[in-house]
Protein backbone atom coordinates (compact mmCIF):
# COMPACT_ATOMS: atom_id res chain seq x y z
CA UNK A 1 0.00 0.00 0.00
CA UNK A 2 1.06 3.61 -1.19
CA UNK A 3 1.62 6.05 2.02
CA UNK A 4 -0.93 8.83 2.03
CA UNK A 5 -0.77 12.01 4.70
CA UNK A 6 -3.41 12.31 6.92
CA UNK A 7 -2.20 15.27 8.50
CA UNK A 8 0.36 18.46 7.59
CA UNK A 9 1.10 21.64 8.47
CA UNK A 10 3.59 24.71 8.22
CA UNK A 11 4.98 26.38 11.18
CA UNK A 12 3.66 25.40 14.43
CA UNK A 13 3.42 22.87 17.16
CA UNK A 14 3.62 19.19 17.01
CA UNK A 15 1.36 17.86 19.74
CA UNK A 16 2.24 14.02 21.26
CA UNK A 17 -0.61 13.15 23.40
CA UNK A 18 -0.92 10.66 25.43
CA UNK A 19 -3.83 9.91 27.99
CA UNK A 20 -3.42 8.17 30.91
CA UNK A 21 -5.96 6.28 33.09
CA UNK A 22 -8.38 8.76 35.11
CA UNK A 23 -7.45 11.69 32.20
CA UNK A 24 -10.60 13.62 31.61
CA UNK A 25 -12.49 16.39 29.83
CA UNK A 26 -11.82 18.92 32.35
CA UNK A 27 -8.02 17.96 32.19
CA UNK A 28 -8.55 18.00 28.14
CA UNK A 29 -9.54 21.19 28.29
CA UNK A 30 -6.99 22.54 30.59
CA UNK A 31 -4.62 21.07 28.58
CA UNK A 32 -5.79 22.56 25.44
CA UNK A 33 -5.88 25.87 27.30
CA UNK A 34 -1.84 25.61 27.43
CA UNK A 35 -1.22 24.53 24.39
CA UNK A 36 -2.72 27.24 22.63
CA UNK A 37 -1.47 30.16 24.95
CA UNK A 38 2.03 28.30 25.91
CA UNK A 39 4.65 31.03 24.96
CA UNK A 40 7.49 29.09 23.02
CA UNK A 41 7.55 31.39 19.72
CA UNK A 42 10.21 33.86 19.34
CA UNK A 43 9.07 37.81 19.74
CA UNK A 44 10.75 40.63 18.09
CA UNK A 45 13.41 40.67 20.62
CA UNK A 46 14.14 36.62 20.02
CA UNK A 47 12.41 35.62 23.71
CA UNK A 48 10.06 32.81 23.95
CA UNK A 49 7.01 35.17 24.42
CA UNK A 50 4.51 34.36 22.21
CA UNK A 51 1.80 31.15 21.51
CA UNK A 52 0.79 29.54 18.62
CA UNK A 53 -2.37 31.36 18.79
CA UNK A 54 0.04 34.81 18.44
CA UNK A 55 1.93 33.81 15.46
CA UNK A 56 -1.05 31.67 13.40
CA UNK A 57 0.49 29.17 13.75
CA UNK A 58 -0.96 25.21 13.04
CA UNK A 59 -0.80 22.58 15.43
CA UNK A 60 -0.42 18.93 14.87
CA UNK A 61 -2.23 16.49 17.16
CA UNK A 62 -1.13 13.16 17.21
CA UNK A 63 -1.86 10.41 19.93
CA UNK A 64 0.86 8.85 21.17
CA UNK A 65 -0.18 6.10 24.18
CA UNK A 66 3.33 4.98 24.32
CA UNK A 67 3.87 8.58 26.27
CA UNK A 68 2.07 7.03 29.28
CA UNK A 69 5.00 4.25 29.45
CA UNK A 70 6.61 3.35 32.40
CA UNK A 71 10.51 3.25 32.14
CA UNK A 72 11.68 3.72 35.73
CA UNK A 73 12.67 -0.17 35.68
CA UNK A 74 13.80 -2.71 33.78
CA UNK A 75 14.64 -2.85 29.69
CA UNK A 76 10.80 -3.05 28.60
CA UNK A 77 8.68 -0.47 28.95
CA UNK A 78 5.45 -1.03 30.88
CA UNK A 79 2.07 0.80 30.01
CA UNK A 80 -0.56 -0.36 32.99
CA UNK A 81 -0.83 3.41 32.95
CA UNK A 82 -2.21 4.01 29.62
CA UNK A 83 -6.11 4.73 28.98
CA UNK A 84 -7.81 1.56 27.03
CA UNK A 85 -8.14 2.91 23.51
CA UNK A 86 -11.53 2.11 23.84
CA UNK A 87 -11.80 4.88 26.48
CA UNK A 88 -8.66 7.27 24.78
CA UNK A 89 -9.97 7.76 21.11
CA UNK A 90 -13.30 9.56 22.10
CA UNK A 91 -11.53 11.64 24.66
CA UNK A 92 -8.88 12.44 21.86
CA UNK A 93 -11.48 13.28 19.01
CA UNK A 94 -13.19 15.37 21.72
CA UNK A 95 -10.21 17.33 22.40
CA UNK A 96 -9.56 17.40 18.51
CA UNK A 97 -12.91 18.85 17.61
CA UNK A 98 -12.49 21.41 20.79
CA UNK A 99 -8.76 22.51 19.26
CA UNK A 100 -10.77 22.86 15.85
CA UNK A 101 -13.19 25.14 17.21
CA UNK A 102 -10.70 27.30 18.84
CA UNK A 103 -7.91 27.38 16.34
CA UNK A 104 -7.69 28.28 12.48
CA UNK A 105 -5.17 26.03 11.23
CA UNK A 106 -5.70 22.35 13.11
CA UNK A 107 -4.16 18.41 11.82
CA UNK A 108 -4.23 16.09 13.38
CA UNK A 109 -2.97 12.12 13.02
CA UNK A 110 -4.92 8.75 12.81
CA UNK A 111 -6.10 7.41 16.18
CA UNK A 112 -4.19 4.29 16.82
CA UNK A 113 -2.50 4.11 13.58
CA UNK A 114 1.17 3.14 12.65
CA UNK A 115 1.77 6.26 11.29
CA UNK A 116 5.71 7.97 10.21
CA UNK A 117 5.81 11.34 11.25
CA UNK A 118 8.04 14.04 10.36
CA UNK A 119 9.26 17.43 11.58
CA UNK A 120 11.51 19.94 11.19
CA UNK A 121 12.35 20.95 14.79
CA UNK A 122 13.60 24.60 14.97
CA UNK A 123 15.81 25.06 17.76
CA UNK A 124 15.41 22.08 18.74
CA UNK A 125 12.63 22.96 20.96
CA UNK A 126 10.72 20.60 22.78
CA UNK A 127 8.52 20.58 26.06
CA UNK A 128 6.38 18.10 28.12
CA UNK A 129 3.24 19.23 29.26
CA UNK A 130 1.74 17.63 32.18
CA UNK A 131 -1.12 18.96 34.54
CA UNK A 132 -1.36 18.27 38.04
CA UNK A 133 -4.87 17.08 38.91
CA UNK A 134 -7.61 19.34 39.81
């Protein structure tokens, strides 16, 4: 089978997400909240001070379960903390739909897929988001 892209854009964010068991809404929402105001773009002065929302930026939201992996022991990862697909995908298109109502230029990946992705990191740049609960 010929490889086909499900999801592209220009400058922007790259979003891994990964839920984790007792992830919600709420925390969905929060999250989204961050991602769209997080300050990691450069400003006039070359300071991380302003969002994807600031610059028009896209953002690229791809799940990622294996984020939720355990690796404090051992050579195998563990994943007892990952959400059950069956519970993760409609929390994920939830948050997808939310993102697309909030932000212009929104791609996102296949739920569950094997999927190659690719990225020009500038900088490199790269930051974990994690709430705390509540």
């Amino acid at each position: 089978m010929g490889e086909c892209c499900v999801g592209e854009i220009g400058g922007g964010l790259l979003v891994f997400l990964g839920f984790e068991h007792g992830d919600t809404q709420d925390a969905g929402a929060r999250l989204l909240e961050r991602i769209l105001s997080y300050r990691v773009f450069a400003d006039d002065q070359g300071r991380m001070n302003r969002s994807v929302a600031d610059v028009s930026g896209g953002v690229l939201l791809v799940s990622q379960f294996t984020l939720a992996a355990d690796t404090r022991k051992g050579l195998r990862p563990g994943f007892s903390a990952a959400m059950p697909p069956e519970q993760a995908e409609p929390l994920y298109e939830w948050l997808l739909a939310q993102l697309r109502g909030r932000h212009a230029s929104v791609a996102a990946g296949e739920f569950g897929a094997n999927m190659q992705v690719s990225l020009v990191n500038d900088g490199p740049v790269t930051f974990l988001l994690e709430l705390s609960p509540g």
